[in-house]
PDB file of N, CA and C in Angstrom:
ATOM      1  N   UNK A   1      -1.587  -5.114 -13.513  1.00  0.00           N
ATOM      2  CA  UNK A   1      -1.566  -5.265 -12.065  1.00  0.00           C
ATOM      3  C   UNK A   1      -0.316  -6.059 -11.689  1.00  0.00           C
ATOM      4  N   UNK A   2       0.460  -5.968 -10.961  1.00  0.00           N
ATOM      5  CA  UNK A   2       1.613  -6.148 -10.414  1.00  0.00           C
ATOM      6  C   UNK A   2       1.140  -7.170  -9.160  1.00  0.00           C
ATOM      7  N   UNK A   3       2.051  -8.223  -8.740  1.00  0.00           N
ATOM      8  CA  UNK A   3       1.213  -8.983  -7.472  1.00  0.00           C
ATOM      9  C   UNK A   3       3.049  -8.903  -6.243  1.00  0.00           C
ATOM     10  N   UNK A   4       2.667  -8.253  -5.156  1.00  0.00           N
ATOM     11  CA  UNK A   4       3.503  -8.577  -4.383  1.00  0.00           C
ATOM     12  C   UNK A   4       3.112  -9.405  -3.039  1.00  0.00           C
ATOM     13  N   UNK A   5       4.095 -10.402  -3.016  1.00  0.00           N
ATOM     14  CA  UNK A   5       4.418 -11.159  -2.189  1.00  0.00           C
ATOM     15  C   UNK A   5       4.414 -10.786  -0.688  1.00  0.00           C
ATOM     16  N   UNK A   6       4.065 -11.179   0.176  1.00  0.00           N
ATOM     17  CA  UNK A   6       4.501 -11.207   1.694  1.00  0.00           C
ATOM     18  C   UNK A   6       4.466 -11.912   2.103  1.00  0.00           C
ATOM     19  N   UNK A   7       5.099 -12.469   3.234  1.00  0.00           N
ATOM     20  CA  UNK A   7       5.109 -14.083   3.684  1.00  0.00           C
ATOM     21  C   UNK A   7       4.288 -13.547   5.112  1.00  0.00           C
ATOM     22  N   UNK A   8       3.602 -12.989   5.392  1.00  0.00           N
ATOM     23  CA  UNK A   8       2.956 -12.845   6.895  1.00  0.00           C
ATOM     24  C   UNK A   8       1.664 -12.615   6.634  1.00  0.00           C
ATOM     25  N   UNK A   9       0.748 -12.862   7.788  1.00  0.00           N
ATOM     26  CA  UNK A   9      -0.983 -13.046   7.698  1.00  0.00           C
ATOM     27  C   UNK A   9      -1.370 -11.344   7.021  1.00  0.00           C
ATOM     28  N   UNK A  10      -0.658 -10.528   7.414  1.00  0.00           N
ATOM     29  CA  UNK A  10      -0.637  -9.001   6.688  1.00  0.00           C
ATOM     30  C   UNK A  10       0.145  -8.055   6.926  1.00  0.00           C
ATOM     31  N   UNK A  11      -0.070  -6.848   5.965  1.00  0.00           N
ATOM     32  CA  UNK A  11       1.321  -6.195   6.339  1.00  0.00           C
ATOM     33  C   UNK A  11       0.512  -5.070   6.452  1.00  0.00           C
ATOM     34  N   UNK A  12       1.146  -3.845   6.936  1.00  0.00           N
ATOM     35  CA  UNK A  12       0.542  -2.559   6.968  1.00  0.00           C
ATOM     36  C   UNK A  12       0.736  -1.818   5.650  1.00  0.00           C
ATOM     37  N   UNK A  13      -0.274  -0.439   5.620  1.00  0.00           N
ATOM     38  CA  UNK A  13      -0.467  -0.023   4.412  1.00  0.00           C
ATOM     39  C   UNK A  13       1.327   0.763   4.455  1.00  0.00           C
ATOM     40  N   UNK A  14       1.490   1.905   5.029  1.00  0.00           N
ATOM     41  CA  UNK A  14       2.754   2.145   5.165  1.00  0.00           C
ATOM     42  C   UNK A  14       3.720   0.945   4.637  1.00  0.00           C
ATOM     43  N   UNK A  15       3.939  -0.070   5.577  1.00  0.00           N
ATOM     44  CA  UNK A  15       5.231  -1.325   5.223  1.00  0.00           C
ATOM     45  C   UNK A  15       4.983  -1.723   3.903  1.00  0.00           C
ATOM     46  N   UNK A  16       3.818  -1.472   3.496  1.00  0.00           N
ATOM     47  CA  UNK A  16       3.791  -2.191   1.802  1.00  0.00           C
ATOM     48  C   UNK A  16       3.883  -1.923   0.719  1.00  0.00           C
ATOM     49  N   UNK A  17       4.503   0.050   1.174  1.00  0.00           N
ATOM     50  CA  UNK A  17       4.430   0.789   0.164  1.00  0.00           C
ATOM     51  C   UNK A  17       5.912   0.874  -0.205  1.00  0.00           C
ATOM     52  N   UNK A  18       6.674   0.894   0.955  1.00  0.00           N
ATOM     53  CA  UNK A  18       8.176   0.400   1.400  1.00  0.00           C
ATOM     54  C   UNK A  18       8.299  -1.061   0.353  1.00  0.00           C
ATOM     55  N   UNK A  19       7.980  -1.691   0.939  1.00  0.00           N
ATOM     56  CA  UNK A  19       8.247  -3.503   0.501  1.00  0.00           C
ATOM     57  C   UNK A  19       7.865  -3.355  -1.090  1.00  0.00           C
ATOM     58  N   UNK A  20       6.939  -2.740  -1.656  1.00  0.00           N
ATOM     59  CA  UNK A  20       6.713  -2.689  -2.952  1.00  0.00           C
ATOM     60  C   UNK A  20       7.554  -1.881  -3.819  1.00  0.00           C
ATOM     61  N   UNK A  21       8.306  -1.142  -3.139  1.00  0.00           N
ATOM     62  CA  UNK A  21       9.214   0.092  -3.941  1.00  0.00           C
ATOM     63  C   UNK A  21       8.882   1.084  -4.340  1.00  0.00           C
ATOM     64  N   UNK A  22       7.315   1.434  -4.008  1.00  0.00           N
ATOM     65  CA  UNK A  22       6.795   2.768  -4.169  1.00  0.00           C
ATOM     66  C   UNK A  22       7.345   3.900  -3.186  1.00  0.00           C
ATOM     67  N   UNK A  23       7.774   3.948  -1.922  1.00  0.00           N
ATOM     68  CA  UNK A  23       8.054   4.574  -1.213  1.00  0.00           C
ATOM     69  C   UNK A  23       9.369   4.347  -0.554  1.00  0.00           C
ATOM     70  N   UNK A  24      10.532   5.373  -0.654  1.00  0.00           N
ATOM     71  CA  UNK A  24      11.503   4.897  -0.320  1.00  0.00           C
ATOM     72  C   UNK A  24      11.931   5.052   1.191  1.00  0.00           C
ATOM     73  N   UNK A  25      11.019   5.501   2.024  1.00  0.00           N
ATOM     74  CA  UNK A  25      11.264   5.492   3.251  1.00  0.00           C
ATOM     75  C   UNK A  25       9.650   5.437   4.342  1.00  0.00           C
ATOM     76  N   UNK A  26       9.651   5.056   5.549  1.00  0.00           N
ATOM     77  CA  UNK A  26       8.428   5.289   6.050  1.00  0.00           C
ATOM     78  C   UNK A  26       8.137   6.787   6.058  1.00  0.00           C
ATOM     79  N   UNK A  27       8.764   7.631   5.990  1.00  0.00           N
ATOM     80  CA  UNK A  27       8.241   8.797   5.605  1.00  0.00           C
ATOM     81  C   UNK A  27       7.731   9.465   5.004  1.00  0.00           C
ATOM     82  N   UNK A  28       7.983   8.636   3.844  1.00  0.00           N
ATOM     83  CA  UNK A  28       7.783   9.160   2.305  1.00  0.00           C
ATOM     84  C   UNK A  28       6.253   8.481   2.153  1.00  0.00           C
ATOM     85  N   UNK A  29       6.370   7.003   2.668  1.00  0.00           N
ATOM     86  CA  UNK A  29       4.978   6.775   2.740  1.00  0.00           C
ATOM     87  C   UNK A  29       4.250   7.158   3.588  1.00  0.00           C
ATOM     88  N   UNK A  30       4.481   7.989   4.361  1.00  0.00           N
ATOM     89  CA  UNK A  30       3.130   9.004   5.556  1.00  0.00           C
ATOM     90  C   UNK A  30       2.691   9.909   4.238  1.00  0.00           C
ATOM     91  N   UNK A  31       3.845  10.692   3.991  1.00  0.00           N
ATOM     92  CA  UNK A  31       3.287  11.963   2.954  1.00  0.00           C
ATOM     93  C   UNK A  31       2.212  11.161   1.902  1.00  0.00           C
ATOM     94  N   UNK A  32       2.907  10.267   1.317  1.00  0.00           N
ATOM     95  CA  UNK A  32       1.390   9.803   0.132  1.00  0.00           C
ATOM     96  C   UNK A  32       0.107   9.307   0.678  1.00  0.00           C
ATOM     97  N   UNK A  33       0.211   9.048   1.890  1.00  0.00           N
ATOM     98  CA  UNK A  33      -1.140   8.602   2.195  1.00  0.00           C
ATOM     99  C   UNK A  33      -1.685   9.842   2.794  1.00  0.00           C
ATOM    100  N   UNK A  34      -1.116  10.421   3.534  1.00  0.00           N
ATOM    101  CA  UNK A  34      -1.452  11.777   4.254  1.00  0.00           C
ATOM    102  C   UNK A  34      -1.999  12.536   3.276  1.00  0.00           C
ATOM    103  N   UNK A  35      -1.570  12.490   1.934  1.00  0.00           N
ATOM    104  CA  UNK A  35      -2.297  13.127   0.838  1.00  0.00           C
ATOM    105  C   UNK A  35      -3.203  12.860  -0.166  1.00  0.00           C
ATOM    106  N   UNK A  36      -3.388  12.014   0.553  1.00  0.00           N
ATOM    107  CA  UNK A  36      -4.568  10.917  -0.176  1.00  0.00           C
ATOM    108  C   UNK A  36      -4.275  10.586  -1.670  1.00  0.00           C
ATOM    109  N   UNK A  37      -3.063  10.010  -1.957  1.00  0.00           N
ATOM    110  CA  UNK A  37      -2.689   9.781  -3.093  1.00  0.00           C
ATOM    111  C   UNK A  37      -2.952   7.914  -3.302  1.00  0.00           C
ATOM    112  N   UNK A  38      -3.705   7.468  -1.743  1.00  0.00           N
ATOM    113  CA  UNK A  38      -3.225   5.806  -2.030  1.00  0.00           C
ATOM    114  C   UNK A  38      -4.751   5.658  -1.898  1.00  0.00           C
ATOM    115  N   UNK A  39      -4.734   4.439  -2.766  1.00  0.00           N
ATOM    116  CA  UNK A  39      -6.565   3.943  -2.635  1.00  0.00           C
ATOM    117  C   UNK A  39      -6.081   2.590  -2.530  1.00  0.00           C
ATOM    118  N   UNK A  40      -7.326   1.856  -1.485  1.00  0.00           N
ATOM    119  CA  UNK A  40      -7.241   0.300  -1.012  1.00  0.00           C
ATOM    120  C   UNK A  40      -8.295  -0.036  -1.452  1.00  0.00           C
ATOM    121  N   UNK A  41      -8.412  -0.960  -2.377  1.00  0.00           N
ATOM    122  CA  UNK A  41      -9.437  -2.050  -2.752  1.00  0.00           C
ATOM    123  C   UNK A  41     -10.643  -1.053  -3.607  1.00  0.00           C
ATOM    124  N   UNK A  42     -10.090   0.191  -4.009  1.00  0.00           N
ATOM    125  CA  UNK A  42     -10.749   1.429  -4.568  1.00  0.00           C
ATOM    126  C   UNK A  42     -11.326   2.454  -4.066  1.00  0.00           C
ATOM    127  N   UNK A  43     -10.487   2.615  -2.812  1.00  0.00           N
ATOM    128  CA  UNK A  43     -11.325   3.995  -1.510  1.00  0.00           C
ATOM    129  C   UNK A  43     -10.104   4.335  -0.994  1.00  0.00           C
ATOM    130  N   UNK A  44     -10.050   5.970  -0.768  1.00  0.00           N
ATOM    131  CA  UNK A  44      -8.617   6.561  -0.655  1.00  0.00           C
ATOM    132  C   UNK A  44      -8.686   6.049   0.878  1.00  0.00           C
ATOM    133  N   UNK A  45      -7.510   5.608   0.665  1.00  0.00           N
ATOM    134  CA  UNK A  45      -7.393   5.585   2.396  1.00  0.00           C
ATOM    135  C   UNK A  45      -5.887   6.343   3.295  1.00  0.00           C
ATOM    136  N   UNK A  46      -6.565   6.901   4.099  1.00  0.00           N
ATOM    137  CA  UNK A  46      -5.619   7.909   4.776  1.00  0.00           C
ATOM    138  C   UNK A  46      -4.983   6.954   6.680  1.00  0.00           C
ATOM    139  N   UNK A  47      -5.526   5.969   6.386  1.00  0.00           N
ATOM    140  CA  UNK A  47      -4.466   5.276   7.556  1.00  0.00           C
ATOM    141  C   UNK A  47      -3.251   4.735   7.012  1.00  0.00           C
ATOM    142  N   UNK A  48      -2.134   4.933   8.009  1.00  0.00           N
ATOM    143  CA  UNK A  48      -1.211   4.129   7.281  1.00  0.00           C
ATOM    144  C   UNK A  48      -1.064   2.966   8.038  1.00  0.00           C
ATOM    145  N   UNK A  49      -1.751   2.618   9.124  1.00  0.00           N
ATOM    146  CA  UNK A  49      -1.393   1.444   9.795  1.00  0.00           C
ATOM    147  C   UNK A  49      -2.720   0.544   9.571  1.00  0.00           C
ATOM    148  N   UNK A  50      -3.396   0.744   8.531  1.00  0.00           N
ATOM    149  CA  UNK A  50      -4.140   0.068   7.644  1.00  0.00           C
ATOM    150  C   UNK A  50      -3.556  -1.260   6.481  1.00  0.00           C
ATOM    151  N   UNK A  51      -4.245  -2.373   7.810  1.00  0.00           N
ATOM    152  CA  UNK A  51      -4.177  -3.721   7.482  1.00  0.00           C
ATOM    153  C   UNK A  51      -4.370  -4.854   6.163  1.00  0.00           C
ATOM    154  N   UNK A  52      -3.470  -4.358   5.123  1.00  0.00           N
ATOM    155  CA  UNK A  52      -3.658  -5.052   4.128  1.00  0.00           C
ATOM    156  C   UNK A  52      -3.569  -6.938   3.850  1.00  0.00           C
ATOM    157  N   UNK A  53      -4.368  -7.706   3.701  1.00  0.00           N
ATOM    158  CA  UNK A  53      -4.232  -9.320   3.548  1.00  0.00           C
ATOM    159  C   UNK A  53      -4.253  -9.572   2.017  1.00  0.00           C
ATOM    160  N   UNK A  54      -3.757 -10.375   1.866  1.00  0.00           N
ATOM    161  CA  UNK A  54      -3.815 -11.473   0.237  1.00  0.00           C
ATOM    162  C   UNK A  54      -4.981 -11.109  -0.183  1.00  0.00           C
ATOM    163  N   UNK A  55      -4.685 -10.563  -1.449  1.00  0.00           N
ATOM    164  CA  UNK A  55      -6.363 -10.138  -2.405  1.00  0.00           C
ATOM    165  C   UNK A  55      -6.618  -8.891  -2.229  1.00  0.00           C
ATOM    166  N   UNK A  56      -6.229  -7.961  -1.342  1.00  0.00           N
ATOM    167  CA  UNK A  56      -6.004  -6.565  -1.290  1.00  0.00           C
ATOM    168  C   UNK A  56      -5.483  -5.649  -2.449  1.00  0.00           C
ATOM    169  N   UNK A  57      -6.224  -4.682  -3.521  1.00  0.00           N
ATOM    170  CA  UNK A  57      -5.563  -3.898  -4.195  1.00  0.00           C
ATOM    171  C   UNK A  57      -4.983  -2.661  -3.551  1.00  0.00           C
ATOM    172  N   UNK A  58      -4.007  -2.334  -3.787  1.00  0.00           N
ATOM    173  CA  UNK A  58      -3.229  -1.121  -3.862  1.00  0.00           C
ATOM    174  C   UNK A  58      -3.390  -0.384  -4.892  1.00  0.00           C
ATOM    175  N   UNK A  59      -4.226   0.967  -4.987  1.00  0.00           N
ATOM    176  CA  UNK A  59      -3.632   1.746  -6.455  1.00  0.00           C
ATOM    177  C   UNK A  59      -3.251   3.250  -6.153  1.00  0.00           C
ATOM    178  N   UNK A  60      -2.065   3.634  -6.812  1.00  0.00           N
ATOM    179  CA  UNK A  60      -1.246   5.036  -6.439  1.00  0.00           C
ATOM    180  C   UNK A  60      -0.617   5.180  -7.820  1.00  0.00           C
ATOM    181  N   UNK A  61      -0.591   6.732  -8.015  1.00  0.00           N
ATOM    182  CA  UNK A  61      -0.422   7.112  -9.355  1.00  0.00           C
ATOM    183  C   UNK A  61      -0.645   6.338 -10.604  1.00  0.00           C
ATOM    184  N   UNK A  62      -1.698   5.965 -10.749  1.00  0.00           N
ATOM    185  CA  UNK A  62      -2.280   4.767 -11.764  1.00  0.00           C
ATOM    186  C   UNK A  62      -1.660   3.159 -12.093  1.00  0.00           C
ATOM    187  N   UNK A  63      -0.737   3.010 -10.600  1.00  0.00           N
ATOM    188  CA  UNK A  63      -0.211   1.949 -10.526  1.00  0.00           C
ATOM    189  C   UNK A  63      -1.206   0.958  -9.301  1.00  0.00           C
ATOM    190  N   UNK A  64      -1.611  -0.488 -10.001  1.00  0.00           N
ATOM    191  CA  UNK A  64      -2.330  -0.951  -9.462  1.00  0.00           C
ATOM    192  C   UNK A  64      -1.600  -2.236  -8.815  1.00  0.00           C
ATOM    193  N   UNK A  65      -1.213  -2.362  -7.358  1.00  0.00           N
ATOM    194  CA  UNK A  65      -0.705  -3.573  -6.431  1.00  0.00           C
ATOM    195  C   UNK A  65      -1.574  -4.479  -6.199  1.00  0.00           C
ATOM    196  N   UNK A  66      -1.192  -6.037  -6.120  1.00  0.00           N
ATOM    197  CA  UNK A  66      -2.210  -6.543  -5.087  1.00  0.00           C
ATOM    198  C   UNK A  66      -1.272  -7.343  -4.406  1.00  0.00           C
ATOM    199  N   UNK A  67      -1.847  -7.786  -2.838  1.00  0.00           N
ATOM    200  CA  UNK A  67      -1.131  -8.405  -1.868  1.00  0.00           C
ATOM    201  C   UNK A  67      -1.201  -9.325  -2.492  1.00  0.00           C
ATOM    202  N   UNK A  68       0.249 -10.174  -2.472  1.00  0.00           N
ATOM    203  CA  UNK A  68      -0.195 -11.603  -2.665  1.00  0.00           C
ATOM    204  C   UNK A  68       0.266 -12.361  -1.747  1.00  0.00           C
TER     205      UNK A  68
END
């Protein structure tokens, strides 16, 4: 598990896919979530303006994030 940093109360699911280096543009992160390739805290989730806080997992292509 990988832990990324944000300095704000939360970030969006989109901005964190950006900020983490999984996605190299906000576009790129519509398509992976749009395709249900991203799971939050272990449930696919298809918002991208879905509110991730500290302690939040991220997992996409068997790569597992957490907010930190």
């Amino acid at each position: 598990m990988k832990l990324v940093k944000i300095e704000t109360e939360y970030i969006r699911l989109d901005q964190f896919l950006k900020w983490a280096g999984i996605a190299d543009t906000g576009s790129h992160a519509k398509i992976l979530i749009a395709e249900q390739n991203v799971k939050v805290n272990g449930q696919v989730e298809t918002q991208r303006g879905k509110k991730l806080r500290k302690g939040d997992t991220v997992e996409i292509n068997g790569n597992v994030l957490q907010v930190d």
